[in-house]
PDB file of N, CA and C in Angstrom:
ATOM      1  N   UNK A   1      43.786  26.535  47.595  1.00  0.00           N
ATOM      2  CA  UNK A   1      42.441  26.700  47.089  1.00  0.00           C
ATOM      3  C   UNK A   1      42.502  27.365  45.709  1.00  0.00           C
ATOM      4  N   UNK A   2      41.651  27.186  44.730  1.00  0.00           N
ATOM      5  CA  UNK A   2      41.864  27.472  43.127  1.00  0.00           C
ATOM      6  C   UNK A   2      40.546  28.498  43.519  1.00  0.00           C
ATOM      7  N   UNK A   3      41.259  29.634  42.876  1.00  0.00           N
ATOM      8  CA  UNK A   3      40.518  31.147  42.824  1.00  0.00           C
ATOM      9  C   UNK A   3      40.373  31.239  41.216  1.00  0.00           C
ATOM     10  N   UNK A   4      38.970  31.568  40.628  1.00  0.00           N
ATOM     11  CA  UNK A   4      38.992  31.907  39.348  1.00  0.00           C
ATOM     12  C   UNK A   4      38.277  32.887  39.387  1.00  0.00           C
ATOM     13  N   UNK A   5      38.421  34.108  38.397  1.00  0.00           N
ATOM     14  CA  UNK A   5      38.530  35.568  38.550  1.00  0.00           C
ATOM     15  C   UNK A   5      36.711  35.325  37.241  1.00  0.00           C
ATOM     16  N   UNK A   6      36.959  34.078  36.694  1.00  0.00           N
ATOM     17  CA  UNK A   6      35.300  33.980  35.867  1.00  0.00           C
ATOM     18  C   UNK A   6      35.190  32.289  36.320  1.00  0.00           C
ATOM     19  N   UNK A   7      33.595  32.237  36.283  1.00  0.00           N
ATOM     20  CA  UNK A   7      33.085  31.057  36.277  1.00  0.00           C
ATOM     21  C   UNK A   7      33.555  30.614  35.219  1.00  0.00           C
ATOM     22  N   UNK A   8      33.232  29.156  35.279  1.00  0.00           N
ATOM     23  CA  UNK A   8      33.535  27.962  34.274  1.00  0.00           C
ATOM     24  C   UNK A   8      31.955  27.331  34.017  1.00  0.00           C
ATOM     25  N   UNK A   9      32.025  26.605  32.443  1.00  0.00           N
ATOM     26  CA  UNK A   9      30.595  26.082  32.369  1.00  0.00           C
ATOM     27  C   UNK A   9      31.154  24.864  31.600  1.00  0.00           C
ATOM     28  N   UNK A  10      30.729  23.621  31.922  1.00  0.00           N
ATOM     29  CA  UNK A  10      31.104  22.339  31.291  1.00  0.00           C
ATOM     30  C   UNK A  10      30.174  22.632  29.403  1.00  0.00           C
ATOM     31  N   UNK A  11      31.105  22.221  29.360  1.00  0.00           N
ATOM     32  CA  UNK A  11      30.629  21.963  27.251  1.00  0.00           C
ATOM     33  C   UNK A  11      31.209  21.537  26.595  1.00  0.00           C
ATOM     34  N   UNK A  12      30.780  20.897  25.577  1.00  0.00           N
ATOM     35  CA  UNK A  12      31.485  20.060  24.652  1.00  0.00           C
ATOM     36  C   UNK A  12      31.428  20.339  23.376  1.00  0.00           C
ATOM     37  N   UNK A  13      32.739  20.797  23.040  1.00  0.00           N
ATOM     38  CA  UNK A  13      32.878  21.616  21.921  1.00  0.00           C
ATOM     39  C   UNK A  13      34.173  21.403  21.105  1.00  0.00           C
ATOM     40  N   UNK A  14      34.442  21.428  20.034  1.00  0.00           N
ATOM     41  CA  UNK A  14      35.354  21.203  19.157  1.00  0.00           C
ATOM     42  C   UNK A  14      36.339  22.437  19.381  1.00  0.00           C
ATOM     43  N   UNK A  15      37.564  22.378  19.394  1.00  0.00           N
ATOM     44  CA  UNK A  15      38.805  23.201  19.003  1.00  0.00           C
ATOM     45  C   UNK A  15      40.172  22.950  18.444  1.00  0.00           C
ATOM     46  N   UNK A  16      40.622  24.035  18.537  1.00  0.00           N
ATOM     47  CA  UNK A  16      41.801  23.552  17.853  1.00  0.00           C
ATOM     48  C   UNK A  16      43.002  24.972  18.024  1.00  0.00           C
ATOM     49  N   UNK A  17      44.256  24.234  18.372  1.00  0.00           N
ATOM     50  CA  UNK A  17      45.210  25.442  18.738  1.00  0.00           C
ATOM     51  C   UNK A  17      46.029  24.884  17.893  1.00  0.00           C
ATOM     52  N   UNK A  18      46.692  26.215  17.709  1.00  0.00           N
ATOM     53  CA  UNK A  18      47.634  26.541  16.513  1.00  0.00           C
ATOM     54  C   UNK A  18      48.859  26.874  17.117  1.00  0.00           C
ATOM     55  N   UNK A  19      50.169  26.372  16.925  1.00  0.00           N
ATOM     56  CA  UNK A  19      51.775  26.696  17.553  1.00  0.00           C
ATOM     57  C   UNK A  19      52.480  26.241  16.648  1.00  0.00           C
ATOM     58  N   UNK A  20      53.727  26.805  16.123  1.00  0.00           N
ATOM     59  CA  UNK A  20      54.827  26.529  15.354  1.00  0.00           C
ATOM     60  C   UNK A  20      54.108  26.327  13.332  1.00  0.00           C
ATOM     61  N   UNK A  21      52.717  26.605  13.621  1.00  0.00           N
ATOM     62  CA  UNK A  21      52.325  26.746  12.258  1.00  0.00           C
ATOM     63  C   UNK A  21      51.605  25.120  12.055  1.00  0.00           C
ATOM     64  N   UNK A  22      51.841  24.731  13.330  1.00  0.00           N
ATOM     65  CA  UNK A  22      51.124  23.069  13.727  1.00  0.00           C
ATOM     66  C   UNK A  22      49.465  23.341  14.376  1.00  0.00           C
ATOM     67  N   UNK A  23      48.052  22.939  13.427  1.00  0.00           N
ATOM     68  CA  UNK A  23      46.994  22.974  14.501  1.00  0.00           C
ATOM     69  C   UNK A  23      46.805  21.591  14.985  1.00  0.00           C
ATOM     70  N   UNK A  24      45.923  21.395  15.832  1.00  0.00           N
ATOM     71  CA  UNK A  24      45.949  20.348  16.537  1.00  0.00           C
ATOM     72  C   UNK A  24      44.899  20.553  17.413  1.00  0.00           C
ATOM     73  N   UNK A  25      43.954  19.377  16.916  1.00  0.00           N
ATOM     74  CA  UNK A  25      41.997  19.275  16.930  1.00  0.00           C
ATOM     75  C   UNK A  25      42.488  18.964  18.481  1.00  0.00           C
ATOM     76  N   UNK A  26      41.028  18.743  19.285  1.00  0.00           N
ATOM     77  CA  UNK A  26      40.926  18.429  20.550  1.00  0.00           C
ATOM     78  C   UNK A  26      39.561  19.152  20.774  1.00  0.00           C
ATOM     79  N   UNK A  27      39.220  18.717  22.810  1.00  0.00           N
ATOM     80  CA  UNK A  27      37.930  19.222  22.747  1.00  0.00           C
ATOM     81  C   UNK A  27      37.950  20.135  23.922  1.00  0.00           C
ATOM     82  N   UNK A  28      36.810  20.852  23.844  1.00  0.00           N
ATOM     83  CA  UNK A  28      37.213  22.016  25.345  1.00  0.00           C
ATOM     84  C   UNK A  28      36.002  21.526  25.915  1.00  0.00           C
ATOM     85  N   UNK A  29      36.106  21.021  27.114  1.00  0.00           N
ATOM     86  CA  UNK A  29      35.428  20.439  28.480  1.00  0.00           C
ATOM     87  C   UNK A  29      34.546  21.656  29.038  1.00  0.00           C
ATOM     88  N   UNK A  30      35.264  22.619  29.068  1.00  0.00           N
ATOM     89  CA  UNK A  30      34.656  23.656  29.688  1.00  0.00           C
ATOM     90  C   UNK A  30      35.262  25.140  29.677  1.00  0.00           C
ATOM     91  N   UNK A  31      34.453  26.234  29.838  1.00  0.00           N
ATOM     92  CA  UNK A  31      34.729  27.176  29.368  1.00  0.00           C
ATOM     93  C   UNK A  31      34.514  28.947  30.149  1.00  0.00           C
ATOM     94  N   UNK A  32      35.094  29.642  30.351  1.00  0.00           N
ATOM     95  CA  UNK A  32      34.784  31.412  30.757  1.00  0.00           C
ATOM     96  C   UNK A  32      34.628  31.763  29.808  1.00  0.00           C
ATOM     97  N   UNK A  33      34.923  33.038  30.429  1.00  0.00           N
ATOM     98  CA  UNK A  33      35.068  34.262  29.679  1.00  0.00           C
ATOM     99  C   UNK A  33      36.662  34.566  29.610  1.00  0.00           C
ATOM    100  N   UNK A  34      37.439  33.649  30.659  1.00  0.00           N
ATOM    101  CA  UNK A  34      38.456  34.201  30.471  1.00  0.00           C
ATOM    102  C   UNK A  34      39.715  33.058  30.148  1.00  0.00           C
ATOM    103  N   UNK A  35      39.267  32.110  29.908  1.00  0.00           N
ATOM    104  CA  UNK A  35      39.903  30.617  29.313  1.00  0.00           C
ATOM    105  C   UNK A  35      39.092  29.350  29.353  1.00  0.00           C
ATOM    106  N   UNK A  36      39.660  28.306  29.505  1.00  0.00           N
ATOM    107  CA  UNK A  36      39.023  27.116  29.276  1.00  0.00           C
ATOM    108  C   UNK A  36      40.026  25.674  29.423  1.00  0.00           C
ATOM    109  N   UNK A  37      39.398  24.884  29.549  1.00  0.00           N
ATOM    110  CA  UNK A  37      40.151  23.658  29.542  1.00  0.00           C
ATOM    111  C   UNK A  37      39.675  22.654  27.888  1.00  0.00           C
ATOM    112  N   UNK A  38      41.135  22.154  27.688  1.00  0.00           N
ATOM    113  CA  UNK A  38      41.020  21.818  26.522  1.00  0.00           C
ATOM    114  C   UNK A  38      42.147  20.243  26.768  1.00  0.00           C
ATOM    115  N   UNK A  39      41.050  19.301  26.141  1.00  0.00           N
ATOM    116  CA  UNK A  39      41.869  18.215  25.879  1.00  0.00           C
ATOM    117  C   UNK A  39      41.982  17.567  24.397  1.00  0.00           C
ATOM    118  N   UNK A  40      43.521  17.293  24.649  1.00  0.00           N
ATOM    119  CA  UNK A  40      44.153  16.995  23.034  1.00  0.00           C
ATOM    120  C   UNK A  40      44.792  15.805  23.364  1.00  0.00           C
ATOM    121  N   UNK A  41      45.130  14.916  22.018  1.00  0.00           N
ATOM    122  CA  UNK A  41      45.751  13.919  22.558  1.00  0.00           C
ATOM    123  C   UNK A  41      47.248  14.432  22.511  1.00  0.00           C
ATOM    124  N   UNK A  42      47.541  15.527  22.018  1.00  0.00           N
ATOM    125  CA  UNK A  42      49.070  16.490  21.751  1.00  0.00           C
ATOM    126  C   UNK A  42      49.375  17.290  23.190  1.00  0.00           C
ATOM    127  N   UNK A  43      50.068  17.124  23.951  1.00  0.00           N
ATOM    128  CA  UNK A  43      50.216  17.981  25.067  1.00  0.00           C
ATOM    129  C   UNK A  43      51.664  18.359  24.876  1.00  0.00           C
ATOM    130  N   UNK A  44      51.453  20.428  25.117  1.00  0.00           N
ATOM    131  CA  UNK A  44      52.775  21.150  25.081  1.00  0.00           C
ATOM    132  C   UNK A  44      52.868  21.543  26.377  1.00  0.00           C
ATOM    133  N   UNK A  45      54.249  22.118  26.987  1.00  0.00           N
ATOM    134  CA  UNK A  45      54.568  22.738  28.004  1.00  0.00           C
ATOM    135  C   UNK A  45      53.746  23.876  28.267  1.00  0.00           C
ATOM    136  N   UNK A  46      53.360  23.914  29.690  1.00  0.00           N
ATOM    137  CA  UNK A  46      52.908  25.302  30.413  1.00  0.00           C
ATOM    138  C   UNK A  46      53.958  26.414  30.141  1.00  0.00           C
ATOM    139  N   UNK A  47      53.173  27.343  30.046  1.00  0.00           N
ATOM    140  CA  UNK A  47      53.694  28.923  29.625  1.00  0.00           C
ATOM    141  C   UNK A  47      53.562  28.912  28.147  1.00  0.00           C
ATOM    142  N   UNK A  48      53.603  27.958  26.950  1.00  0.00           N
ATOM    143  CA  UNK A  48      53.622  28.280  25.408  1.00  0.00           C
ATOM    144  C   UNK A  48      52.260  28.791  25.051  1.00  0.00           C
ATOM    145  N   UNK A  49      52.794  29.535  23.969  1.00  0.00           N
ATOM    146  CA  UNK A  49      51.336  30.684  23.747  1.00  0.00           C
ATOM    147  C   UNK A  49      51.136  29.621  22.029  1.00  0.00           C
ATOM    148  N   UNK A  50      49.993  29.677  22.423  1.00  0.00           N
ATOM    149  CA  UNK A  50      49.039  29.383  21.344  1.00  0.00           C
ATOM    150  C   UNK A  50      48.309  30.571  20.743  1.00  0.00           C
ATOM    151  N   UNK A  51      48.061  30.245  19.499  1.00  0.00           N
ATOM    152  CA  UNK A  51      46.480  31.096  18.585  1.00  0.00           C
ATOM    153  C   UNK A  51      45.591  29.533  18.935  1.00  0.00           C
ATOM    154  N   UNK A  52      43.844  29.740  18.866  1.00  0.00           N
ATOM    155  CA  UNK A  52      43.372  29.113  19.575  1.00  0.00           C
ATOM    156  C   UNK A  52      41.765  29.113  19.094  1.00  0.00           C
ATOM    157  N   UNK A  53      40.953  28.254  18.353  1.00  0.00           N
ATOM    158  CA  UNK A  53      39.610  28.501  17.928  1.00  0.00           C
ATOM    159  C   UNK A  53      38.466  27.542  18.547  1.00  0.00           C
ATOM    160  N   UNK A  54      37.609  27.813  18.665  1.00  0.00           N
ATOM    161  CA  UNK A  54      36.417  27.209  19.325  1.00  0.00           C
ATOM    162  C   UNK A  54      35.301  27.516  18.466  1.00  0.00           C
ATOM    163  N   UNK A  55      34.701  26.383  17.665  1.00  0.00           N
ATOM    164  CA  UNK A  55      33.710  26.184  17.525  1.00  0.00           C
ATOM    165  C   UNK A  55      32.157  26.077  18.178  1.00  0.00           C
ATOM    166  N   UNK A  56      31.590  27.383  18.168  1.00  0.00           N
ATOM    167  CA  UNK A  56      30.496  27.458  19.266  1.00  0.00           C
ATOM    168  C   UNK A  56      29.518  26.877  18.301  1.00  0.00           C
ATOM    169  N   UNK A  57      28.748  26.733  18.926  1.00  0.00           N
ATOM    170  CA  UNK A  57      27.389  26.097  18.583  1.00  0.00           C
ATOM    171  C   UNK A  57      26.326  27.756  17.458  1.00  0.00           C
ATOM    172  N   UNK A  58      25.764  27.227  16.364  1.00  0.00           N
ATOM    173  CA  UNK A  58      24.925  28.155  15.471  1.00  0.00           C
ATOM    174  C   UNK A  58      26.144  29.389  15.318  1.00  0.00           C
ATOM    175  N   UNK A  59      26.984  28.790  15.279  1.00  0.00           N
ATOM    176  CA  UNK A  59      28.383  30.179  14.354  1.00  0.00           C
ATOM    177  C   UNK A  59      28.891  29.713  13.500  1.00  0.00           C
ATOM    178  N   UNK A  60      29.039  29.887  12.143  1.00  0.00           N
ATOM    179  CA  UNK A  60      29.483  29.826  10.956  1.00  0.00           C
ATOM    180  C   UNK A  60      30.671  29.500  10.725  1.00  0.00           C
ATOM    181  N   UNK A  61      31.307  30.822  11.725  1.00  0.00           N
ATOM    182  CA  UNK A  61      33.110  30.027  11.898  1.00  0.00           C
ATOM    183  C   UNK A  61      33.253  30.376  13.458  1.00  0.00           C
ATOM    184  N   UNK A  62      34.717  29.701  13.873  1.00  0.00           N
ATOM    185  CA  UNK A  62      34.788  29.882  14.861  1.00  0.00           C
ATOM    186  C   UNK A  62      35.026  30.638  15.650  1.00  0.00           C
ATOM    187  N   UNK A  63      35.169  31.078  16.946  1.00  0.00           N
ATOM    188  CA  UNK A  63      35.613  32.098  17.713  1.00  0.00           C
ATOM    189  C   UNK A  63      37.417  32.083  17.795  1.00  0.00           C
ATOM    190  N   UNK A  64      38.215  32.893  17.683  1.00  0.00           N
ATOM    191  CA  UNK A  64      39.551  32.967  17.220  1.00  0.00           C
ATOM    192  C   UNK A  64      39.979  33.922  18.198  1.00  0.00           C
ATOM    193  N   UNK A  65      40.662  33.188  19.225  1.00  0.00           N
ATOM    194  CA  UNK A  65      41.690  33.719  19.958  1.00  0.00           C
ATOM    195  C   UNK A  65      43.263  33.783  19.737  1.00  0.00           C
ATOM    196  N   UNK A  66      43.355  35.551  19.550  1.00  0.00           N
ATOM    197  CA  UNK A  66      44.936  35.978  18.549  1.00  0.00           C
ATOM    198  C   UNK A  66      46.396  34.996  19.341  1.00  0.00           C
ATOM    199  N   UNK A  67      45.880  35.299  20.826  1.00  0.00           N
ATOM    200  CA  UNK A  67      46.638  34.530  21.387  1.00  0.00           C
ATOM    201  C   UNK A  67      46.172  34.203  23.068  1.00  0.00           C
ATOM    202  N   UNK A  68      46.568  32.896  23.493  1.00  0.00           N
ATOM    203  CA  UNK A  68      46.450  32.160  24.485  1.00  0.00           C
ATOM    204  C   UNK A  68      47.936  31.389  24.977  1.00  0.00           C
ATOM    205  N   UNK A  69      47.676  31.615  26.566  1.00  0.00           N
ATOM    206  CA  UNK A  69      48.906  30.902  26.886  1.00  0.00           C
ATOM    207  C   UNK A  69      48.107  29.608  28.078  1.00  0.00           C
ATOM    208  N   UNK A  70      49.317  28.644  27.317  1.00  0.00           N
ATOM    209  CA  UNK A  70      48.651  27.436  28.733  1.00  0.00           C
ATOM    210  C   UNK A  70      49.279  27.243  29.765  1.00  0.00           C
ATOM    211  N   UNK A  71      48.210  27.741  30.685  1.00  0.00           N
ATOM    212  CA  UNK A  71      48.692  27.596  32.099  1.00  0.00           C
ATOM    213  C   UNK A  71      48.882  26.324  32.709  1.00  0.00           C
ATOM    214  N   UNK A  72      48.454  25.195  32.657  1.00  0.00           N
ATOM    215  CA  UNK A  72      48.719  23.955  32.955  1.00  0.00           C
ATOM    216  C   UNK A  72      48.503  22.685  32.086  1.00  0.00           C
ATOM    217  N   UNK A  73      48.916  21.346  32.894  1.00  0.00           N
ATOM    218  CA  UNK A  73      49.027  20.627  31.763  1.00  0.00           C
ATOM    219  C   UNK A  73      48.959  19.296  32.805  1.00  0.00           C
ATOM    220  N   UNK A  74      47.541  18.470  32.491  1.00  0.00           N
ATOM    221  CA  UNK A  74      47.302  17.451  33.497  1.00  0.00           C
ATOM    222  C   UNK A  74      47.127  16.528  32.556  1.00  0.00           C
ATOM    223  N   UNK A  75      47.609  15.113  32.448  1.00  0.00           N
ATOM    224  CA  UNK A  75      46.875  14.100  31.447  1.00  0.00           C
ATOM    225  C   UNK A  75      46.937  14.571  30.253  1.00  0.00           C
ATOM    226  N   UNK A  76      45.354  14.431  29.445  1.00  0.00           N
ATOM    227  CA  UNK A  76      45.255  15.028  28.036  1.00  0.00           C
ATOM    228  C   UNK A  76      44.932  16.259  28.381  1.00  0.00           C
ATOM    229  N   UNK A  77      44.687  16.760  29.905  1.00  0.00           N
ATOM    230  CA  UNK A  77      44.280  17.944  29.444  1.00  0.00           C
ATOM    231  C   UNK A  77      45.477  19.471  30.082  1.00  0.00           C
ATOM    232  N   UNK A  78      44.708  20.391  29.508  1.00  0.00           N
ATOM    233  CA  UNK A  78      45.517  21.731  29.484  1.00  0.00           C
ATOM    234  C   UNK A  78      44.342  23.233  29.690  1.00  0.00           C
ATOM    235  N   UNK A  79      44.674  24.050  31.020  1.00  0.00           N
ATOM    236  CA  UNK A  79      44.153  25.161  31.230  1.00  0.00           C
ATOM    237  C   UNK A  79      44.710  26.129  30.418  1.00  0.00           C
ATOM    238  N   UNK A  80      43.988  26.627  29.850  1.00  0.00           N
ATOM    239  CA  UNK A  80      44.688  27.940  29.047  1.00  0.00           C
ATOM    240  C   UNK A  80      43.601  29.957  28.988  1.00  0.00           C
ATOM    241  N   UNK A  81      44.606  30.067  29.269  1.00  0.00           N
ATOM    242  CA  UNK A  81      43.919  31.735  29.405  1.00  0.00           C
ATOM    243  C   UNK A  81      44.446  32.143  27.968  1.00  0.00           C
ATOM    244  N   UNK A  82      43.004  32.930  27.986  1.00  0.00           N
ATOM    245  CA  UNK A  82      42.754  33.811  26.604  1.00  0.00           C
ATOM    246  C   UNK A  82      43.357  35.012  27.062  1.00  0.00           C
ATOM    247  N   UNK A  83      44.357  35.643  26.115  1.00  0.00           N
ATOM    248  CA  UNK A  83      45.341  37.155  26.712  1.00  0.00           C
ATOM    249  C   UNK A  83      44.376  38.183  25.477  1.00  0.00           C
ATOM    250  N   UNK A  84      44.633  37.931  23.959  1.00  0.00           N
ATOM    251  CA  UNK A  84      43.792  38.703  23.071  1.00  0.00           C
ATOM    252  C   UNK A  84      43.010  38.113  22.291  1.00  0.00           C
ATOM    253  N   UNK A  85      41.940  38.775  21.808  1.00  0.00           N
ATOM    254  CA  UNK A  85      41.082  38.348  20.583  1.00  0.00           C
ATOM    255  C   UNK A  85      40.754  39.490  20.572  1.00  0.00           C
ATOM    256  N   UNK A  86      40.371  40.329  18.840  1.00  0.00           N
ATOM    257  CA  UNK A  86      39.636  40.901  18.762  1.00  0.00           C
ATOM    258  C   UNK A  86      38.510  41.267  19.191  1.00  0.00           C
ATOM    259  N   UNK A  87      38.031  42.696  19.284  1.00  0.00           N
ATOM    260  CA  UNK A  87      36.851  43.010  20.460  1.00  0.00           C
ATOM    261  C   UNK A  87      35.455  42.273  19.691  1.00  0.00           C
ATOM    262  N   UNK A  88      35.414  42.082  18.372  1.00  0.00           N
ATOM    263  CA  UNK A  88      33.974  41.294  17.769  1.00  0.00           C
ATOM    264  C   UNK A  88      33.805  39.833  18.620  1.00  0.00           C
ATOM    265  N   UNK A  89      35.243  39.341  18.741  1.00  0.00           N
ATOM    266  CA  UNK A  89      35.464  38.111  19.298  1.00  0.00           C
ATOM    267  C   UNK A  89      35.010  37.855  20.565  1.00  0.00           C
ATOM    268  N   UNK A  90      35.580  38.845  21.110  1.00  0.00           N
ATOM    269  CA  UNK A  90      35.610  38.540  22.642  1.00  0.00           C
ATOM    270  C   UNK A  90      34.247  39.244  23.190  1.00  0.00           C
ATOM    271  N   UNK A  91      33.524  39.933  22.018  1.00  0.00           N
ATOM    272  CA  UNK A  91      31.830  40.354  22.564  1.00  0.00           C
ATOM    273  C   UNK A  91      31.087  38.657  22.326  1.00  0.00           C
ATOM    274  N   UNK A  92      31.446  38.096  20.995  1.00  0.00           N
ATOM    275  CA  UNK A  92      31.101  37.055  20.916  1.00  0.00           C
ATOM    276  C   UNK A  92      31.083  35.702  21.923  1.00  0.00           C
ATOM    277  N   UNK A  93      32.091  35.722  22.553  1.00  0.00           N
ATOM    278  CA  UNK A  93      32.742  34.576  23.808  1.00  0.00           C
ATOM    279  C   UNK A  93      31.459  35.210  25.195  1.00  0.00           C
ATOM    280  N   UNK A  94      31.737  36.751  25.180  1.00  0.00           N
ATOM    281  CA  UNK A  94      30.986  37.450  26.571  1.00  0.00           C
ATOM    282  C   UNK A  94      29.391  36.723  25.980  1.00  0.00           C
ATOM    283  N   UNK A  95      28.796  36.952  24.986  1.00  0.00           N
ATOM    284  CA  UNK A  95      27.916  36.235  24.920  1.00  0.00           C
ATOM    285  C   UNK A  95      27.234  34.703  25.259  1.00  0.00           C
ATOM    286  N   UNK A  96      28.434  33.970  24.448  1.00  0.00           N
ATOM    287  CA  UNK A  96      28.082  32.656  24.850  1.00  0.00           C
ATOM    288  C   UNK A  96      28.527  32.072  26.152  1.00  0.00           C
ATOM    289  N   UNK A  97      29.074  33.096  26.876  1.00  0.00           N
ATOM    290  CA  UNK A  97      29.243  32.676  28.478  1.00  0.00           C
ATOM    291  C   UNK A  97      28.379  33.082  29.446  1.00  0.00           C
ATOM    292  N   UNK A  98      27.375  33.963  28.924  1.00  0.00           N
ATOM    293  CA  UNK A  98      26.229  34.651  29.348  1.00  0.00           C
ATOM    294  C   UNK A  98      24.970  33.483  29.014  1.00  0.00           C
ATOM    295  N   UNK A  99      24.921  33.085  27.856  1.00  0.00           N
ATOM    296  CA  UNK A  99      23.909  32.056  27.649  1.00  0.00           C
ATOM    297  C   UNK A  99      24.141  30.775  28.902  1.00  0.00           C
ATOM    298  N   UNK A 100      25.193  30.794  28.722  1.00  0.00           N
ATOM    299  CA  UNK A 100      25.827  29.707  29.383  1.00  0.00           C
ATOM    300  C   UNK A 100      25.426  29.753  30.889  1.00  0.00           C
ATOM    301  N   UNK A 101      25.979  30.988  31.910  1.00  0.00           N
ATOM    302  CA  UNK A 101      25.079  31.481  33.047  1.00  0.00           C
ATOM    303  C   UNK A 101      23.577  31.510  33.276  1.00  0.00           C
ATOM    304  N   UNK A 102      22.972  31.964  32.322  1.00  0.00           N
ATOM    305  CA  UNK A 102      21.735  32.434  32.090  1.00  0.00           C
ATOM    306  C   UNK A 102      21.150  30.881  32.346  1.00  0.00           C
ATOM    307  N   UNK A 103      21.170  30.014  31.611  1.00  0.00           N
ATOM    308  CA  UNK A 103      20.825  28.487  31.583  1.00  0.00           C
ATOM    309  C   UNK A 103      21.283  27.634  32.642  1.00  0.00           C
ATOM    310  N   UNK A 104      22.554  28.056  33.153  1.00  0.00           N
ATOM    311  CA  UNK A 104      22.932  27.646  34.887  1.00  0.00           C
ATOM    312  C   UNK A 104      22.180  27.999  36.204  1.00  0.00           C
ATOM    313  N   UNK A 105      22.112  29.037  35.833  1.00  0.00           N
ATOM    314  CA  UNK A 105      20.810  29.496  36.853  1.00  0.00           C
ATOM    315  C   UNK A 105      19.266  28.860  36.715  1.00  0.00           C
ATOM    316  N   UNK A 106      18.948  29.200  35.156  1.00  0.00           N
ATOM    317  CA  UNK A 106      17.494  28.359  35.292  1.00  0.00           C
ATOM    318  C   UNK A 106      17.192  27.201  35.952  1.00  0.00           C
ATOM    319  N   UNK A 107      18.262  26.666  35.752  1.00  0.00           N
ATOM    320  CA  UNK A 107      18.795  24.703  35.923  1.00  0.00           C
ATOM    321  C   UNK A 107      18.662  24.715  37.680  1.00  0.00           C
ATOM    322  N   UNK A 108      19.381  25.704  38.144  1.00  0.00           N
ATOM    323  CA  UNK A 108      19.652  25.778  39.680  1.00  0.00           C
ATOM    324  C   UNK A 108      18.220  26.130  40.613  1.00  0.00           C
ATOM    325  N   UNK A 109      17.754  27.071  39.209  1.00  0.00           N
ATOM    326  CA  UNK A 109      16.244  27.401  40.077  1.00  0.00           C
ATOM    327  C   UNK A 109      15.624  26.244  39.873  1.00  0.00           C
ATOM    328  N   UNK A 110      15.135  25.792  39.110  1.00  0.00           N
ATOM    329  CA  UNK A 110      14.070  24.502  38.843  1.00  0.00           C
ATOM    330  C   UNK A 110      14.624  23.292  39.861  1.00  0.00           C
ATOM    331  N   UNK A 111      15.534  22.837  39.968  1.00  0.00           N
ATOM    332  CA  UNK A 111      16.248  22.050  41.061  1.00  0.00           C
ATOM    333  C   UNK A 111      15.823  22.387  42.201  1.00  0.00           C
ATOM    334  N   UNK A 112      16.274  23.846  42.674  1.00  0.00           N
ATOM    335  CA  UNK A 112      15.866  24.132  44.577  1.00  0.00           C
ATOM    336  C   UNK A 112      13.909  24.652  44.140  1.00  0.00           C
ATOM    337  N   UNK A 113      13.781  24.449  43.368  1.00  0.00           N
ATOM    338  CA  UNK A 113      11.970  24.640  43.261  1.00  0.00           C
ATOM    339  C   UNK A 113      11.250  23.239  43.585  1.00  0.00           C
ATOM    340  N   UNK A 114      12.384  22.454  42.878  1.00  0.00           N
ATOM    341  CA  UNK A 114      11.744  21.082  43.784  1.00  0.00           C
ATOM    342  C   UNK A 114      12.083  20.443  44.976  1.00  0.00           C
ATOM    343  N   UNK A 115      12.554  21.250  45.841  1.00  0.00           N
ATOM    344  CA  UNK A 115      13.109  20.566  47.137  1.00  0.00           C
ATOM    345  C   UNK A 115      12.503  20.867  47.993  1.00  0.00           C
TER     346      UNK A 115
END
């Protein structure tokens, strides 16, 4: 059974991880607070640590994770946990995973309101 320590929220969003001084675009499917799934058409081995950016929606630049390691590696895609980002960063991510909840729930109430 797959235990995750944060929810996940489907989204479609631009990124891009950085290894060996190589970035490499792709998109993140979905997202925590405490990683995300990201598909590239570039797939590296589980355990390599990436630097790691996500383009959120109404942010100027992106959210910049110092470092990430990927935990798995299915198809195009790849689980990866966020280890650091700066604390501006990672108030920034706690945010947009809060919007993200906040709007999951509305969605869930209006649904069982009509049943």
């Amino acid at each position: 059974m797959e235990r995750r320590m944060n929810p996940r929220f489907d989204v479609q969003l631009s990124g891009v991880f950085t290894r060996e001084n190589r970035g490499r675009h792709g998109r993140v499917a979905d997202i925590s607070a405490g990683g995300c799934k990201f598909q590239c058409d570039e797939q590296i081995s589980a355990g390599s640590y990436i630097k790691f950016r996500i383009l959120l929606p109404g942010c100027n630049l992106p959210l910049t994770v110092d470092l990430a390691v990927v935990r798995w590696c299915k198809g195009s895609a790849m689980g990866i946990e966020f280890i650091r980002m700066a604390p501006d960063q990672q108030s920034i991510l706690q945010h947009f995973v809060k919007l993200l909840q906040e709007r999951s729930e509305q969605s869930c109430g209006s649904a069982l309101a009509t049943v």
